[in-house]
C-alpha atoms as a PDB file:
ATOM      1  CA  UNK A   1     122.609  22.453 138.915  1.00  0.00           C
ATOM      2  CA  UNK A   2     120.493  24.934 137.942  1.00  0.00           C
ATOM      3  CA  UNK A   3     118.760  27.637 139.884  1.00  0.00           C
ATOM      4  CA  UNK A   4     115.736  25.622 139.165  1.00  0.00           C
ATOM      5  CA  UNK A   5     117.323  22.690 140.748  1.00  0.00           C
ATOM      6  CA  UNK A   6     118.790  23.994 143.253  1.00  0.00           C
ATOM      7  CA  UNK A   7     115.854  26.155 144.697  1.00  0.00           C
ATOM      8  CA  UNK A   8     113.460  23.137 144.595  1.00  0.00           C
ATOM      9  CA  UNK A   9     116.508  20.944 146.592  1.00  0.00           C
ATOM     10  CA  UNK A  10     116.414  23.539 149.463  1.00  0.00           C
ATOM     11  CA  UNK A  11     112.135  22.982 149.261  1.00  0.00           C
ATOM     12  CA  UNK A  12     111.695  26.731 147.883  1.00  0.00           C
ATOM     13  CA  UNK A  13     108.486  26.774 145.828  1.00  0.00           C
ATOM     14  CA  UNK A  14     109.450  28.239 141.823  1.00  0.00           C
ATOM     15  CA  UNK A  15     107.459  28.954 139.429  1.00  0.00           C
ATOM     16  CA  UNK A  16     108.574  29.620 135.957  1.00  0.00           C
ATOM     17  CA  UNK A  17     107.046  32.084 133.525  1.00  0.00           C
ATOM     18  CA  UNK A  18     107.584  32.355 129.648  1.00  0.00           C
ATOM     19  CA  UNK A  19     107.534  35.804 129.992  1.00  0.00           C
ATOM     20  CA  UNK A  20     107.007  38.934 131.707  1.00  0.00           C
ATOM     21  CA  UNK A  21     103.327  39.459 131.037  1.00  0.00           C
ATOM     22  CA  UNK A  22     102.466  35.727 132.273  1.00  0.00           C
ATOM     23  CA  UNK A  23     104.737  36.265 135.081  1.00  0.00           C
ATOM     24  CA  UNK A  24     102.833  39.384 135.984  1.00  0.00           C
ATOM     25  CA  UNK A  25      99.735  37.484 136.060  1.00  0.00           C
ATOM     26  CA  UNK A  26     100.782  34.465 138.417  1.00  0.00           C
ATOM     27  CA  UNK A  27     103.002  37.114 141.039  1.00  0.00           C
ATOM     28  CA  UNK A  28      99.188  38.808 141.327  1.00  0.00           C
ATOM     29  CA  UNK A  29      97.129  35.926 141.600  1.00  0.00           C
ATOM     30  CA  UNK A  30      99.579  34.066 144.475  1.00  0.00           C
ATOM     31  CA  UNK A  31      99.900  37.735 146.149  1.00  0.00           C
ATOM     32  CA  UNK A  32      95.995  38.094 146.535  1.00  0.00           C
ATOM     33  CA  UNK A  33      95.355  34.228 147.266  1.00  0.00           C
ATOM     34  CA  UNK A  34      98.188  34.910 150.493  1.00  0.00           C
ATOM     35  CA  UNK A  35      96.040  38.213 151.428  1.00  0.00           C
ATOM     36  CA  UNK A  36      92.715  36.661 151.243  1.00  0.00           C
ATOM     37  CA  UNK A  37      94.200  33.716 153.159  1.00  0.00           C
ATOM     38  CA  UNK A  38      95.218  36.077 155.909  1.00  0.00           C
ATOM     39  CA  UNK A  39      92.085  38.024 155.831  1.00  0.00           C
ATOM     40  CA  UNK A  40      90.061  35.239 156.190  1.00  0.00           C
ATOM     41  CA  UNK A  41      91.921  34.187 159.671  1.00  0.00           C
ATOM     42  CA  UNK A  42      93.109  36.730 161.023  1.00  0.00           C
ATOM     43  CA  UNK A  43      90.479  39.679 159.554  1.00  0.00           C
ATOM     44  CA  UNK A  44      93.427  41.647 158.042  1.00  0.00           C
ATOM     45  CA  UNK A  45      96.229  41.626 156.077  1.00  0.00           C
ATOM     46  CA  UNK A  46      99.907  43.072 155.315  1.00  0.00           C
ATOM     47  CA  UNK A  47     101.665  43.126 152.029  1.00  0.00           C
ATOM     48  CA  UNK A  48     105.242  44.687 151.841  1.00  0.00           C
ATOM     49  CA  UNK A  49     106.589  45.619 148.549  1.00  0.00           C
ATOM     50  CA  UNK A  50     109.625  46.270 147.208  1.00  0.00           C
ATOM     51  CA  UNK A  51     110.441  48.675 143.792  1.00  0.00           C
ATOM     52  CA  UNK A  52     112.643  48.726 140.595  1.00  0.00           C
ATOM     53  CA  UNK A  53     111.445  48.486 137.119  1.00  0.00           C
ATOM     54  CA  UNK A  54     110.039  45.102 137.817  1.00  0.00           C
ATOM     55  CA  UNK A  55     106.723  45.156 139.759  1.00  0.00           C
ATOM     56  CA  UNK A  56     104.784  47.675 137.508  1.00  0.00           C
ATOM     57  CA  UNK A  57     103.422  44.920 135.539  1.00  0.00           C
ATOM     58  CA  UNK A  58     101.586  42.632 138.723  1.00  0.00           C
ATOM     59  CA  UNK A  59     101.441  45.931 141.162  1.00  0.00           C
ATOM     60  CA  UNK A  60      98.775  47.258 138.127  1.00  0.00           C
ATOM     61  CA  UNK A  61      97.175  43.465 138.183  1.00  0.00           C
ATOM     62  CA  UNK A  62      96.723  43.998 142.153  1.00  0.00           C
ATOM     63  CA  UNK A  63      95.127  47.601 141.606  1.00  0.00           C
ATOM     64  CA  UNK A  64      92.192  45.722 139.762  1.00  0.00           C
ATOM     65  CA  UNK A  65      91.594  42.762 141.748  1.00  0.00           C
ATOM     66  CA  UNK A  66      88.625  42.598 143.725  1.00  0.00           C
ATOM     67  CA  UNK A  67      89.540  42.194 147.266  1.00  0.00           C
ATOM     68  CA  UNK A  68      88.837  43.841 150.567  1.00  0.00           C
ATOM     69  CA  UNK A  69      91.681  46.742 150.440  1.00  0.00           C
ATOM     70  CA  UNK A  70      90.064  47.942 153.685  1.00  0.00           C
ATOM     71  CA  UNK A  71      91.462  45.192 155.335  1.00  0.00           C
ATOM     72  CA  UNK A  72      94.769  45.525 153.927  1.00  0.00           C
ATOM     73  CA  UNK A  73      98.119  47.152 155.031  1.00  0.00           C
ATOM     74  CA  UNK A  74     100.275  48.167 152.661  1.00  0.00           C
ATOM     75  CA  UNK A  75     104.072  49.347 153.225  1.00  0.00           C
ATOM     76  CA  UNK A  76     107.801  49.027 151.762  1.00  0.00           C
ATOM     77  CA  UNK A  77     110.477  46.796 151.918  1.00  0.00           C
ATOM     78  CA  UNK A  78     112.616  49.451 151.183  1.00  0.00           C
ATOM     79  CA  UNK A  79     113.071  52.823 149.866  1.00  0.00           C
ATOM     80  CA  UNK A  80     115.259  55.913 148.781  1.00  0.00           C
ATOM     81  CA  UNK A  81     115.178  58.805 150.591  1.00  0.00           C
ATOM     82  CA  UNK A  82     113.335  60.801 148.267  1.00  0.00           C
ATOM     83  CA  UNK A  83     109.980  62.190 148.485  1.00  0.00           C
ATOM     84  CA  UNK A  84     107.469  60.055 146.113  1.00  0.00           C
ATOM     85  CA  UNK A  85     108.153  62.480 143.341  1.00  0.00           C
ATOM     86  CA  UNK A  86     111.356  61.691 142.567  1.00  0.00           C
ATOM     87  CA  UNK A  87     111.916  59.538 140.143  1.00  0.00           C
ATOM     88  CA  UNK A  88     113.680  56.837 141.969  1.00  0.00           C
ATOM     89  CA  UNK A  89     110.711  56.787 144.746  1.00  0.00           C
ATOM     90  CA  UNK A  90     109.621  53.500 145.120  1.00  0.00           C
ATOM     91  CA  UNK A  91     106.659  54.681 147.129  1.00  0.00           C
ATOM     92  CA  UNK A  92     105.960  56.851 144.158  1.00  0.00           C
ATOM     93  CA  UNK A  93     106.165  53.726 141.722  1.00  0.00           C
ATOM     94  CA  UNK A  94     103.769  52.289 143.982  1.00  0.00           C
ATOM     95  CA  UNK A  95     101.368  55.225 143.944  1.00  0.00           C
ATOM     96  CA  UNK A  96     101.373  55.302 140.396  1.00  0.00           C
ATOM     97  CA  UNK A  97     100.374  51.612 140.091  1.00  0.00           C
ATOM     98  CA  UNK A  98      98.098  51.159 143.403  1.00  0.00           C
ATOM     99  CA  UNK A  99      96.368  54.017 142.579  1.00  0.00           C
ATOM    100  CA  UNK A 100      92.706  52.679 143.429  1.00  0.00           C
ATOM    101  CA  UNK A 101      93.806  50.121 146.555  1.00  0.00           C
ATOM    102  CA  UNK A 102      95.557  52.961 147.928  1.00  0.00           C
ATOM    103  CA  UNK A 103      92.466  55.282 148.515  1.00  0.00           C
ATOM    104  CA  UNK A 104      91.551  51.907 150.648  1.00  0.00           C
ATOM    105  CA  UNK A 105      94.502  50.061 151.903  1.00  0.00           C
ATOM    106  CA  UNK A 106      96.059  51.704 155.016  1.00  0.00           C
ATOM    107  CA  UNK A 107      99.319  53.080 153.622  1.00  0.00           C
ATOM    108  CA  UNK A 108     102.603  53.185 155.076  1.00  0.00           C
ATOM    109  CA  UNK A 109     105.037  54.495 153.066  1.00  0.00           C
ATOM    110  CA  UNK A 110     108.631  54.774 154.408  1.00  0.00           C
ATOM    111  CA  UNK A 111     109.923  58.215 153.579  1.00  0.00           C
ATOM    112  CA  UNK A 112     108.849  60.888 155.721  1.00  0.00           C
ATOM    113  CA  UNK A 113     111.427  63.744 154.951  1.00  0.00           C
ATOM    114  CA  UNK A 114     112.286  64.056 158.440  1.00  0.00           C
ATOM    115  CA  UNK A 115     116.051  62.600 158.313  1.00  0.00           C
ATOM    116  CA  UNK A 116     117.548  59.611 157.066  1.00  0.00           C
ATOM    117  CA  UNK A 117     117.651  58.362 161.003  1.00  0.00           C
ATOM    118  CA  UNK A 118     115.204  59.818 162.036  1.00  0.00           C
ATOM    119  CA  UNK A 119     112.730  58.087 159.350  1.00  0.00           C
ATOM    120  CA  UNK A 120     114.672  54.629 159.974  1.00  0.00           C
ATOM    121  CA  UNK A 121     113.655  55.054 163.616  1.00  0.00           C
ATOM    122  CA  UNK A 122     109.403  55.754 162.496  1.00  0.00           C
ATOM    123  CA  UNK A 123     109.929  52.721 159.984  1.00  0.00           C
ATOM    124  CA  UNK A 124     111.101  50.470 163.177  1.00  0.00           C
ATOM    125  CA  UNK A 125     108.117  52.111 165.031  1.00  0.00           C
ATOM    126  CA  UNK A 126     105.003  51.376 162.081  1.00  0.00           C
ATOM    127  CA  UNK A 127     106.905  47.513 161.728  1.00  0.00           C
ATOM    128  CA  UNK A 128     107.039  46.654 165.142  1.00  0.00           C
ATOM    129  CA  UNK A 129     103.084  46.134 165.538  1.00  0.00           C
ATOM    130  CA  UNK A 130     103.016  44.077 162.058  1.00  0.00           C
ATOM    131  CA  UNK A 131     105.029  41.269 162.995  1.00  0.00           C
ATOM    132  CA  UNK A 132     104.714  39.187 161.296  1.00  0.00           C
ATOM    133  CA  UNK A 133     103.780  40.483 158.141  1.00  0.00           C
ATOM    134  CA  UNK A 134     101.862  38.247 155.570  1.00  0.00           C
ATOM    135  CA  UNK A 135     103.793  38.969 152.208  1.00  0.00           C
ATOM    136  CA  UNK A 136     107.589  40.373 151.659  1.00  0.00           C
ATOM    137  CA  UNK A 137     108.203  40.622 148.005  1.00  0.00           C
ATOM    138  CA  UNK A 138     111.665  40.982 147.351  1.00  0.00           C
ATOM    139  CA  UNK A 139     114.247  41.686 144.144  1.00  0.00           C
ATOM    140  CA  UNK A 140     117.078  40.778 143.867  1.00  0.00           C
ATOM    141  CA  UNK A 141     119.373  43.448 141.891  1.00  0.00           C
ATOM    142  CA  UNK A 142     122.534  42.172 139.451  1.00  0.00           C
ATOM    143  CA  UNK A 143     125.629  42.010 142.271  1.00  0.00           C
ATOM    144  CA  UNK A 144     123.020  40.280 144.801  1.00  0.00           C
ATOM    145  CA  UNK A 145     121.207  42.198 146.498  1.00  0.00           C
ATOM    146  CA  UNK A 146     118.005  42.638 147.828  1.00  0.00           C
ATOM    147  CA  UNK A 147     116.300  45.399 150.162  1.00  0.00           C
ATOM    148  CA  UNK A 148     118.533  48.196 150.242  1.00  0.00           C
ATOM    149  CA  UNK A 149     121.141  45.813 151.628  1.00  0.00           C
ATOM    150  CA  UNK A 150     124.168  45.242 149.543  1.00  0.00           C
ATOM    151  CA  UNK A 151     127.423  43.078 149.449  1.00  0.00           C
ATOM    152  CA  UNK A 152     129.931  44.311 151.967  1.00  0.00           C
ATOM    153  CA  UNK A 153     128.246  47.320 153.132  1.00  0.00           C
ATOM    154  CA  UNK A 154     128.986  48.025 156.799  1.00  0.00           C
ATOM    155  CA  UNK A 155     127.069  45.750 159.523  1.00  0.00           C
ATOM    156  CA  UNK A 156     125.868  43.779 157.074  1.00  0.00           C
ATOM    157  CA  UNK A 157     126.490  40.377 159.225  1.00  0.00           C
ATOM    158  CA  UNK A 158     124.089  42.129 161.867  1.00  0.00           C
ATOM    159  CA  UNK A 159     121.557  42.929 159.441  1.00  0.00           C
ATOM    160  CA  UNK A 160     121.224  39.709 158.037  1.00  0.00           C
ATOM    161  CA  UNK A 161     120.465  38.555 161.752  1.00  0.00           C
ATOM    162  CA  UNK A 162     117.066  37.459 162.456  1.00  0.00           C
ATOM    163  CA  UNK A 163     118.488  38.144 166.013  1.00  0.00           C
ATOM    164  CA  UNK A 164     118.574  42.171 164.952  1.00  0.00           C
ATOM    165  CA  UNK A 165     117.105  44.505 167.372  1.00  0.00           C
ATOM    166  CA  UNK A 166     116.628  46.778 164.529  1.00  0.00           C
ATOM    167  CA  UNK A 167     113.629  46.452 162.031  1.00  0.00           C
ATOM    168  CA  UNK A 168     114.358  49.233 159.740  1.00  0.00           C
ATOM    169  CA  UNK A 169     117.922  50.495 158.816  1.00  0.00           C
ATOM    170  CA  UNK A 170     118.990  54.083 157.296  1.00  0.00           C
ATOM    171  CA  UNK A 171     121.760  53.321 154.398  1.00  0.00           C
ATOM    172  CA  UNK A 172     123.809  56.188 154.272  1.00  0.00           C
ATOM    173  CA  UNK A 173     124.083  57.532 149.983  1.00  0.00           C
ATOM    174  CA  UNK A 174     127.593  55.897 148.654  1.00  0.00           C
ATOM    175  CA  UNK A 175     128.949  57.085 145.678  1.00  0.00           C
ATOM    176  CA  UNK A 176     126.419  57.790 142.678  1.00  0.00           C
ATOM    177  CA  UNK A 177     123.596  55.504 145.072  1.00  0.00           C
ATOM    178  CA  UNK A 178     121.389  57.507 147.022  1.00  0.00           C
ATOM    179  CA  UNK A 179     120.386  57.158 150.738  1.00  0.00           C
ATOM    180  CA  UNK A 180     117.656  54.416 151.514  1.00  0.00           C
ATOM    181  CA  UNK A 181     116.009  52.801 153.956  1.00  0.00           C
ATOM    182  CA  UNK A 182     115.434  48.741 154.411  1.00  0.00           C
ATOM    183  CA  UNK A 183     114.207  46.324 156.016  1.00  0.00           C
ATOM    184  CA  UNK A 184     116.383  44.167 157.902  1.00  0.00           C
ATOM    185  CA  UNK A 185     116.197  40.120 158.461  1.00  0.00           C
ATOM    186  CA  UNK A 186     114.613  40.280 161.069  1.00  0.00           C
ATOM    187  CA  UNK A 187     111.141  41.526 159.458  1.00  0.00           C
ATOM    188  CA  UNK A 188     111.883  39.936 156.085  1.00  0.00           C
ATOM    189  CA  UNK A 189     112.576  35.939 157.250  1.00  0.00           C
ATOM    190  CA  UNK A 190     109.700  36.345 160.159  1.00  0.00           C
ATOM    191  CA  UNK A 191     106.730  36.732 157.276  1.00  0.00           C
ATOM    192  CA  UNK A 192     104.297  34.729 156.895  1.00  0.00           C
ATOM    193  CA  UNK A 193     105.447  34.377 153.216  1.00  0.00           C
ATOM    194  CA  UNK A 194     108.180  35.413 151.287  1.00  0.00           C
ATOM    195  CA  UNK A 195     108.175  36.102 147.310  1.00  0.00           C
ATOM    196  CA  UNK A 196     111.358  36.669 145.313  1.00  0.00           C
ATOM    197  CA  UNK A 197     110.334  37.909 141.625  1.00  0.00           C
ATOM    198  CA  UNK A 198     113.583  38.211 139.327  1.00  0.00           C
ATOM    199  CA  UNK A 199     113.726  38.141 135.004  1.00  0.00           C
ATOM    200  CA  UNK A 200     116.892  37.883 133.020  1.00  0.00           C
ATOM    201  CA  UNK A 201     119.144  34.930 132.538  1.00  0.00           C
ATOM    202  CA  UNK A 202     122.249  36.723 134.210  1.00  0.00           C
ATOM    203  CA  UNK A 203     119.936  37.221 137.441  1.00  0.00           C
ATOM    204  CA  UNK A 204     119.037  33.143 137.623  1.00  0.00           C
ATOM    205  CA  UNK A 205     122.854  32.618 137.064  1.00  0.00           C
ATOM    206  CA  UNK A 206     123.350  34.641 140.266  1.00  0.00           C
ATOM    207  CA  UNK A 207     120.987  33.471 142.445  1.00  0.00           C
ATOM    208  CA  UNK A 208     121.875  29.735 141.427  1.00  0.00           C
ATOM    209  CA  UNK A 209     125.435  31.089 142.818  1.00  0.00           C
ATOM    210  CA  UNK A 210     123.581  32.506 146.057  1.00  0.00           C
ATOM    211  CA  UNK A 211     121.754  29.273 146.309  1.00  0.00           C
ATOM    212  CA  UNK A 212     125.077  27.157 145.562  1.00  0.00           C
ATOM    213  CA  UNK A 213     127.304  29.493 147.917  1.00  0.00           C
ATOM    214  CA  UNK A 214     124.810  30.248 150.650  1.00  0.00           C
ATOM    215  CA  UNK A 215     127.761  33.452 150.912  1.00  0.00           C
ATOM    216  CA  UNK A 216     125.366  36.315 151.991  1.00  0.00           C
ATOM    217  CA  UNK A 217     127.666  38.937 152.447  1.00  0.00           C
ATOM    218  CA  UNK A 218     129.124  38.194 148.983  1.00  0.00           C
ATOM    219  CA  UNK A 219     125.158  38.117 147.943  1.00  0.00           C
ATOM    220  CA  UNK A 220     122.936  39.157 150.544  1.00  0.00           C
ATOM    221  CA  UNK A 221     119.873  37.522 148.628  1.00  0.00           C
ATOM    222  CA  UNK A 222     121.587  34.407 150.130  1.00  0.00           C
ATOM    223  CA  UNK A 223     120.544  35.233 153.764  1.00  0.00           C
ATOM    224  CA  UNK A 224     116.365  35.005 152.549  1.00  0.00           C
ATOM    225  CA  UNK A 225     116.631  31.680 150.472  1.00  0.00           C
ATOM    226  CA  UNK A 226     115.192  29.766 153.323  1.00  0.00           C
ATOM    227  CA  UNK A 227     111.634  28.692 153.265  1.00  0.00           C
ATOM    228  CA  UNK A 228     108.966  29.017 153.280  1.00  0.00           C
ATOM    229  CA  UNK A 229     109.475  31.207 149.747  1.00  0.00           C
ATOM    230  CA  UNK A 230     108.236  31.474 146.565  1.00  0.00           C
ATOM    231  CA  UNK A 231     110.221  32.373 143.290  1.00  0.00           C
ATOM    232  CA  UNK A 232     109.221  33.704 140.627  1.00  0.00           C
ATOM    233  CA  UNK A 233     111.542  33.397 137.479  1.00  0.00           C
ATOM    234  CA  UNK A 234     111.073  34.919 133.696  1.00  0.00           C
ATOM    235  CA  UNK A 235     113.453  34.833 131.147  1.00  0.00           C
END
C-alpha cells in the first residue's frame, strides 16, 4: 500500500499537492482556518512550528494573511541551541518569514542562551499553561524523525510517552548534530491538531514504512501517526 493508502486506512486526513508552491498555499490556508477556529471559541490561539528548509514557502503565506495575530501564540516545536542568528536557528527561520505577525503574535521562542537544561526546563515552564495547543506542525527528516527526537537516541521510549512528565527535552549535540531542544509526546499528541508537511518521494516511502511498521524507535514519526492529523504530501 501506499503512504496514501495507508494514512487514509488509519483515518489520517492527506492532502496531496502537485508541487511545492500549491502545497504552500493549502498548509497556510488549513493553518489559519484551525487558528480562526480556535479564536473564535476559545478567544485565542496557539500555533507551534517546527523548521528545516521546508516551511519558508507557507510560514511567508501566514505572514500575509489577515487574521487577528494579537490573539495568537506563537512558539517551537523544536530548536537548536543557537541564538536566532545562526544559521541553523529555527527561531531565526521563523523571524525571517513571520516578520509582520511577529510584531503581533506573542512570541515564544525556545532558545534563551541560558544552558541547554536550563532552557529545556523554561520551555517545560512557557508549555505547561498552553495545553493543549491548537496546531503542532511537524517534519519528518530522511531516517524518521521528527522534533529533535531521533531513532535510538537515549530515553526515547519515555519521550514518545504521552504519559511523560516532561514537556520539553534538552538533546545533548552528537557527533556533527548540534544540541536542541524538543518537544516531547506528551505536548505534540495532546493538540488540538496535528499537521505533518513532508516533499520528496524517498520521504513518502518512509513514512509509508512508519505507517506500515508502527516501529517508533526505528522511526519516531511513527509515535504521532495517530489522529486526529493532517498530511501534507508534495512530490
Amino acid at each position: 500500500m501506499t503512504a496514501e493508502q495507508l494514512a487514509r486506512a488509519q483515518q489520517l486526513d492527506w492532502h496531496g499537492s502537485d508541487d511545492a508552491d500549491q502545497q504552500a498555499e493549502v498548509v497556510a490556508r488549513y493553518i489559519l482556518a484551525q487558528l480562526r477556529d480556535a479564536i473564535d471559541q476559545r478567544g485565542q490561539a496557539s500555533l507551534a512550528l517546527s523548521g528545516g528548509r521546508g516551511p519558508e514557502r507557507f510560514l511567508r503565506r501566514l505572514d500575509q494573511a489577515e487574521i487577528d495575530w494579537d490573539k495568537v501564540t506563537i512558539t517551537q516545536v523544536d530548536e537548536r541551541w543557537v541564538p536566532p542568528a545562526h544559521e541553523q536557528s529555527n527561531a531565526g527561520l521563523i523571524q525571517r518569514c513571520m516578520p509582520q505577525a511577529l510584531t503581533q503574535a506573542t512570541w515564544l521562542p525556545m532558545y534563551q542562551g541560558k544552558s541547554l537544561q536550563a532552557d529545556a526546563h523554561y520551555c517545560h515552564s512557557l508549555l505547561a499553561p498552553l495545553q493543549p495547543l491548537d496546531v503542532v506542525v511537524l517534519g519528518m527528516g530522511p531516517d524518521g524523525h521528527t522534533a529533535s527526537l531521533f531513532p535510538h537516541m537515549p530515553n526515547l521510549a519515555e519521550h514518545l510517552s504521552e504519559q511523560t512528565q516532561d514537556l520539553c527535552i534538552a538533546v545533548p549535540e552528537e557527533g556533527e548534530r548540534l544540541a536542541r531542544l524538543s518537544m516531547t509526546a506528551a505536548v505534540i499528541n495532546r493538540a488540538r491538531c496535528k499537521l505533518l508537511v513532508l516533499n520528496g518521494e524517498d520521504k513518502q516511502a518512509q513514512l509509508a514504512t512508519a505507517l506500515d511498521t508502527g516501529d517508533a524507535l526505528k522511526l519516531p514519526i511513527a509515535a504521532f501517526l495517530t489522529p486526529p492529523m493532517a498530511i501534507f504530501y508534495s512530490p
